[in-house]
C-alpha atoms as a PDB file:
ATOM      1  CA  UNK A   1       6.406   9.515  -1.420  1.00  0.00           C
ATOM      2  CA  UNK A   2       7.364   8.162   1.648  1.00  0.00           C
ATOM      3  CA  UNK A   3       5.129   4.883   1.480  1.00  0.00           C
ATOM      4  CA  UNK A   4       5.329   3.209   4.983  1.00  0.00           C
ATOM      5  CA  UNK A   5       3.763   0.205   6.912  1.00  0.00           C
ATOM      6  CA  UNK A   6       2.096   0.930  10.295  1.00  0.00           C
ATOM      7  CA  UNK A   7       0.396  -1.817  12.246  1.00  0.00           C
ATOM      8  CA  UNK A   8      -2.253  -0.545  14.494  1.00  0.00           C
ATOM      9  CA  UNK A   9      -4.697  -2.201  15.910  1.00  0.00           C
ATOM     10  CA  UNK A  10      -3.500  -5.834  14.555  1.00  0.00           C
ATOM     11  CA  UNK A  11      -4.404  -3.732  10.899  1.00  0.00           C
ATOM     12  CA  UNK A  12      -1.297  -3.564   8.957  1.00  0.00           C
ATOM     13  CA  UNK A  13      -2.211  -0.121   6.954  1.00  0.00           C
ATOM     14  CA  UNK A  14      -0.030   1.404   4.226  1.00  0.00           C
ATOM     15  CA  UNK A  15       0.437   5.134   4.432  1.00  0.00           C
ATOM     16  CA  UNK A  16       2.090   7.638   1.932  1.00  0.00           C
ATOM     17  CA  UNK A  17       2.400  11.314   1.387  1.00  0.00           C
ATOM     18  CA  UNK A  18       1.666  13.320  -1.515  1.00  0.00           C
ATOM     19  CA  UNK A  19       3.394  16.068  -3.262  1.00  0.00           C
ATOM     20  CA  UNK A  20       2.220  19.431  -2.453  1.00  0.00           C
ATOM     21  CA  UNK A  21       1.708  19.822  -6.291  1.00  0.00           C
ATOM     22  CA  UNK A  22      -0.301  16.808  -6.736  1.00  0.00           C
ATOM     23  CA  UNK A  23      -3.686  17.806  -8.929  1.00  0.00           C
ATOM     24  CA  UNK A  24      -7.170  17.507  -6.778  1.00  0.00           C
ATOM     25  CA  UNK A  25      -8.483  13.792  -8.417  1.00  0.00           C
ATOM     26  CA  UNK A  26      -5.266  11.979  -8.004  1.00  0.00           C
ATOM     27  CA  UNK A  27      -6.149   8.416  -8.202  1.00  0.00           C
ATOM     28  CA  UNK A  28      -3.257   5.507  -6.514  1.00  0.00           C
ATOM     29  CA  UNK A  29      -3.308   2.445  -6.688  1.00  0.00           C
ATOM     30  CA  UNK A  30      -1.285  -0.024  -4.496  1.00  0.00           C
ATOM     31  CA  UNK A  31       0.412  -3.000  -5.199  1.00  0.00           C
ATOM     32  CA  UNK A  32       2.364  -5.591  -2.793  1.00  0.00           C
ATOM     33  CA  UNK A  33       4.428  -8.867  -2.748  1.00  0.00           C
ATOM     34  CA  UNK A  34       5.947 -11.117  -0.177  1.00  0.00           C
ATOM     35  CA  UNK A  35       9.631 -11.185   0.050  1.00  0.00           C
ATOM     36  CA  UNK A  36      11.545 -13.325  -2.246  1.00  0.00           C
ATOM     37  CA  UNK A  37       8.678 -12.753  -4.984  1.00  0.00           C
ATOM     38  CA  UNK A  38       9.324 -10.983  -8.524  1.00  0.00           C
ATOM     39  CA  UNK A  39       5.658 -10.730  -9.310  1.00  0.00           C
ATOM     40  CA  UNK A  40       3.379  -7.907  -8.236  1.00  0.00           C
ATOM     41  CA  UNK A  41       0.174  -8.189  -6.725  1.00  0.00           C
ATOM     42  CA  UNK A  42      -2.373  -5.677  -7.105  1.00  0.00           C
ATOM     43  CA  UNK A  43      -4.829  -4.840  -4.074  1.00  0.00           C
ATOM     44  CA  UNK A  44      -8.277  -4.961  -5.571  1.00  0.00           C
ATOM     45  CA  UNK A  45      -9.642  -2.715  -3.063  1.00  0.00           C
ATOM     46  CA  UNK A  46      -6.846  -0.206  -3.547  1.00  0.00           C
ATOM     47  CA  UNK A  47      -7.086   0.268  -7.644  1.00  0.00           C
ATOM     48  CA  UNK A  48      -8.011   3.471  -8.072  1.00  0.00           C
ATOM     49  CA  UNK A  49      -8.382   5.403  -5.028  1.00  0.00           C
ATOM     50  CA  UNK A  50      -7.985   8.977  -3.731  1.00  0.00           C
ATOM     51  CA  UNK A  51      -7.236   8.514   0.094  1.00  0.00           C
ATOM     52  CA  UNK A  52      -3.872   8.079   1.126  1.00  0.00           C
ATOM     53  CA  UNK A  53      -4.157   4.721   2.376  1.00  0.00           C
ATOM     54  CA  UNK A  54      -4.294   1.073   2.102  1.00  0.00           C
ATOM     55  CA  UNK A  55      -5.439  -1.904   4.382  1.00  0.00           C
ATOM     56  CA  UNK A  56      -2.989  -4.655   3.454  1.00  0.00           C
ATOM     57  CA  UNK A  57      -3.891  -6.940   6.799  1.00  0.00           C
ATOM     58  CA  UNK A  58      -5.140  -9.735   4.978  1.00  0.00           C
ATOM     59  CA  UNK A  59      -1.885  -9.883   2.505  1.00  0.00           C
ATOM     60  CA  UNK A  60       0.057  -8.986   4.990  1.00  0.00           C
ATOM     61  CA  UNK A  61      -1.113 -11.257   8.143  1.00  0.00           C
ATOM     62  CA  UNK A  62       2.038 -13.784   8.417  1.00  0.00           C
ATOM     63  CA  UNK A  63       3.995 -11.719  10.810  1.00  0.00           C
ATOM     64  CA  UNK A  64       7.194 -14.157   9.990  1.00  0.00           C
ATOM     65  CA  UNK A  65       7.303 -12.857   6.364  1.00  0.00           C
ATOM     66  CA  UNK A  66       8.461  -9.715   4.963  1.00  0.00           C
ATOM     67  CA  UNK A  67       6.745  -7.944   2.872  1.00  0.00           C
ATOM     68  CA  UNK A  68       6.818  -4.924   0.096  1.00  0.00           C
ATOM     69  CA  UNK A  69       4.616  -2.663  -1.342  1.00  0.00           C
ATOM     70  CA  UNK A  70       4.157   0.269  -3.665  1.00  0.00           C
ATOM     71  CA  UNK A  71       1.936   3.002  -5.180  1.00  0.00           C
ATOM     72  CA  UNK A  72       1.283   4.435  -8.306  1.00  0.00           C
ATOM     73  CA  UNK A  73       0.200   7.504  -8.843  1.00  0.00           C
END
C-alpha cells in the first residue's frame, strides 16, 4: 500500500506501508521496470523480505528515465 520512491542520499529507496492486519512473517518481494517496458524485473536482493523497503539505486540510476515498481505481498 502506498509504494513510493524517495531519493535520499543519491539512494533511490522504495518505501511502502502495510496493512494493520498484515500477519507477523509477511514476506514482499519487489519488482521494477523502466518506462516503456512490458516485462517485469525482479530485484534479487528484494525476493523475499520482511522490511518495508527496497534499494533500487542501481536499477534506478539514469535520472532521465522513468521508472515503476511494485510489491507483492
Amino acid at each position: 500500500k502506498r509504494a513510493a520512491f524517495s531519493s535520499m542520499n543519491f539512494e533511490n529507496i522504495l518505501t511502502w506501508e502495510t496493512e494493520a492486519d498484515t500477519p507477523p512473517g509477511t514476506v514482499f518481494d519487489v519488482q521494477y521496470k523502466q518506462y516503456g517496458e512490458k516485462v517485469w524485473l525482479n530485484k534479487r536482493e528484494c525476493q523475499s523480505i520482511t522490511q518495508p523497503f527496497c534499494n533500487l539505486t542501481r536499477e534506478t540510476e539514469n535520472f532521465m528515465e522513468h521508472y515503476y515498481a511494485r510489491v507483492r505481498a
